[in-house]
Protein backbone atom coordinates (compact mmCIF):
# COMPACT_ATOMS: atom_id res chain seq x y z
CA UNK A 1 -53.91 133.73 288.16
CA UNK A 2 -50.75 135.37 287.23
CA UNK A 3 -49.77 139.27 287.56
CA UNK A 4 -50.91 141.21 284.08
CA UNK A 5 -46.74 141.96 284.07
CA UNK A 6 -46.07 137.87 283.39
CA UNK A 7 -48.47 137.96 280.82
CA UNK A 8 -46.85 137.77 277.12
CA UNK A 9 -47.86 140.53 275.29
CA UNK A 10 -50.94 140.27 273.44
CA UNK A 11 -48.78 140.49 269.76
CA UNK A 12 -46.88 137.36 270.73
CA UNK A 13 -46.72 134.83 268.24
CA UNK A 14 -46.69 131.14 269.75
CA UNK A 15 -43.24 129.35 270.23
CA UNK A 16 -42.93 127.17 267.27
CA UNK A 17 -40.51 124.23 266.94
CA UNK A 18 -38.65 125.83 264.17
CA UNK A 19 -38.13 128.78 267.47
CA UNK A 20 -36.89 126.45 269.86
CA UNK A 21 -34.60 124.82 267.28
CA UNK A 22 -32.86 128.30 266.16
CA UNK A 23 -32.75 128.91 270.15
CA UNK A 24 -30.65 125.95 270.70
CA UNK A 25 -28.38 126.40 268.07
CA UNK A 26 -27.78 129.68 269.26
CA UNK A 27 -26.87 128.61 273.11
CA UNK A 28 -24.78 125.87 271.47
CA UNK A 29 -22.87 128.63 268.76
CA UNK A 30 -22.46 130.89 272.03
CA UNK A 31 -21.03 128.13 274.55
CA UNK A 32 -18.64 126.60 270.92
CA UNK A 33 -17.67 129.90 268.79
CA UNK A 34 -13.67 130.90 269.64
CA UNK A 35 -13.76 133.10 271.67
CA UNK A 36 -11.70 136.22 271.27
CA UNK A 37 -8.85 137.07 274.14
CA UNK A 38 -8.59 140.29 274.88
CA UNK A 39 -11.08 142.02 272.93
CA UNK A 40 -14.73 142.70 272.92
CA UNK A 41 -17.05 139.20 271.73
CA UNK A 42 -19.36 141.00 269.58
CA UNK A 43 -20.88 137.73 268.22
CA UNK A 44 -21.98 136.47 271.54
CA UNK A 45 -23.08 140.17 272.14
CA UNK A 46 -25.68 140.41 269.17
CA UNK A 47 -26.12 136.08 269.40
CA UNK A 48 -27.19 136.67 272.90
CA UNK A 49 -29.49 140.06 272.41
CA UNK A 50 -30.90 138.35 268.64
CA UNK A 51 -32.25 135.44 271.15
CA UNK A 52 -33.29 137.67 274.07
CA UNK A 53 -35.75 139.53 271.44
CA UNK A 54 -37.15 135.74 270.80
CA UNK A 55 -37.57 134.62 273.97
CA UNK A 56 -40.87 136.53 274.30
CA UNK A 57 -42.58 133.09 272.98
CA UNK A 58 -40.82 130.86 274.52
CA UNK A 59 -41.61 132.19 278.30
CA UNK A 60 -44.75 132.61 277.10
CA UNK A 61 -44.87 128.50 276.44
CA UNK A 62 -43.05 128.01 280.00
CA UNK A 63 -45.75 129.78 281.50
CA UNK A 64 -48.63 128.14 279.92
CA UNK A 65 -46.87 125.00 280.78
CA UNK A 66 -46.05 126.07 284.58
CA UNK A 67 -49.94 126.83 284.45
CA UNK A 68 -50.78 123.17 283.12
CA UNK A 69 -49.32 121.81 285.64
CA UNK A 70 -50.34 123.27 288.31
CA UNK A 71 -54.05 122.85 286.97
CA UNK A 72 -53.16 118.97 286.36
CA UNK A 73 -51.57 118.85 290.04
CA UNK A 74 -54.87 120.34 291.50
CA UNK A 75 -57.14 117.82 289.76
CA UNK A 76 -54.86 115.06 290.65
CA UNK A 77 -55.16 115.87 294.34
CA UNK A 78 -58.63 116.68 293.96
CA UNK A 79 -58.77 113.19 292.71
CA UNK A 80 -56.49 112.50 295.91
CA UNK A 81 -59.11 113.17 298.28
CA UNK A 82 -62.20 112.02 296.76
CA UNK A 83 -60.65 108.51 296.10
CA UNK A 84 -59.47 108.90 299.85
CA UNK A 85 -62.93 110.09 301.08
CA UNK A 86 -65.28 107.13 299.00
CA UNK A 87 -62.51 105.02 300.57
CA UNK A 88 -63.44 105.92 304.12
CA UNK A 89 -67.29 105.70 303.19
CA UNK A 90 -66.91 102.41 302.05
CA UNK A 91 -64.90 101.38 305.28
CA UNK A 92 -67.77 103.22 307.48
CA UNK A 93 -70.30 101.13 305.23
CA UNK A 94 -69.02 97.78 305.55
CA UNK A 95 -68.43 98.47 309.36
CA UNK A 96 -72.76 99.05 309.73
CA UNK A 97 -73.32 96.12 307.31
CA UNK A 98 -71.27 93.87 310.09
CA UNK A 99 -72.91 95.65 312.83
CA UNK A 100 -76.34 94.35 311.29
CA UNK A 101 -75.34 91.33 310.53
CA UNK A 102 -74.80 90.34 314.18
CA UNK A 103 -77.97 92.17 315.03
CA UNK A 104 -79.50 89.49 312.45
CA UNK A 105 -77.60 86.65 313.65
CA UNK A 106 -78.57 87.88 317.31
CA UNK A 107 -81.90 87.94 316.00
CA UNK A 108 -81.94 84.22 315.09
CA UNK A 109 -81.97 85.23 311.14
CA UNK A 110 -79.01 83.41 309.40
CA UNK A 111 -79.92 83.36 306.26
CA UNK A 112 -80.13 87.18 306.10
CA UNK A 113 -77.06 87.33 308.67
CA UNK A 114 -74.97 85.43 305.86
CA UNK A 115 -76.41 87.69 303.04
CA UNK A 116 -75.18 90.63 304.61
CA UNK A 117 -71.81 89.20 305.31
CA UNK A 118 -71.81 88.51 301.66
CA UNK A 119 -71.94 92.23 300.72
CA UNK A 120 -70.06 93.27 303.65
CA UNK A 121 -67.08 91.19 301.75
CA UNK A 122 -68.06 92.90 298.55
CA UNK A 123 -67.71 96.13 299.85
CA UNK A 124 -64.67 95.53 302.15
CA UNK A 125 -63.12 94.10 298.47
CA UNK A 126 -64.13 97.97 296.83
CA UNK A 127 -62.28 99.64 299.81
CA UNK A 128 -58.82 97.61 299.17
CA UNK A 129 -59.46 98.29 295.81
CA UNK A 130 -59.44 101.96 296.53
CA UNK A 131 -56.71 101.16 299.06
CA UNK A 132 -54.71 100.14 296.22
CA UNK A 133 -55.46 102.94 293.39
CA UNK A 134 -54.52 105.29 296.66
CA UNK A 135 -51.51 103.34 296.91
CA UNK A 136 -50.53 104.06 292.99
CA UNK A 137 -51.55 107.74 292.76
CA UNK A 138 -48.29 109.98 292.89
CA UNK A 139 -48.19 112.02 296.28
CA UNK A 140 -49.04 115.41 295.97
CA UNK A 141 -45.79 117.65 294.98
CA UNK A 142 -45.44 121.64 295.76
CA UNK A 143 -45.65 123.32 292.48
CA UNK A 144 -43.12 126.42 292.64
CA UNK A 145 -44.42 129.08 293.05
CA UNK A 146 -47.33 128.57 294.64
């Protein structure tokens, strides 16, 4: 949650398009407009302050957007470690459906020895598959800040 002082305040309207478009206009007039030798640059003076009493918006948006991603970076590694952790179950699982097939083969029960082997390939098959979405994921990335 962030500090009541980065909040926009609550008359802010919402960064439009037509906003951000005047905005860069106005960095691009500042950086190309001749620039007087000598003297005092009162157009990039009142460009630069006409902009700064914009900007209010346009924070606003970064910080909404800052916020989104964290949020989205959270879930993803939530996502992370529960792909990770069904992963490991799996592997435990098809490590006790070997264990009891040999108990059933030990036993003198084939048929039900080769049945489990069956799903023990099945499930060893869903942990590569997690293996592999693991694999594709992004790794988890510091968001600043935070």
């Amino acid at each position: 949650m962030r500090d009541p002082a980065e909040q926009p305040p609550v008359d802010a309207k919402p960064a439009t398009p037509e906003l951000i478009t005047e905005l860069i206009k106005g960095v691009r007039d500042l950086a190309e407009h001749d620039h007087p030798v000598g003297s005092t640059d009162w157009h990039c003076i009142n460009l630069a302050a006409y902009m700064g009493e914009r900007m209010g918006p346009v924070l606003a948006l970064l910080h909404q957007a800052d916020d989104a991603l964290a949020d989205a970076r959270r879930a993803l590694d939530r996502t992370r470690h529960e792909v990770a952790r069904v992963q490991t179950d799996s592997r435990n699982r098809h490590r006790r459906v070997l264990a009891l097939r040999d108990k059933k083969r030990a036993e003198g029960d084939e048929g039900r020895a080769r049945g489990l082997e069956r799903v023990a390939g099945h499930i060893d098959a869903i942990a590569a598959q997690l293996g592999d979405v693991l694999a594709e994921l992004p790794e988890p990335q510091k968001t600043p800040g935070t």
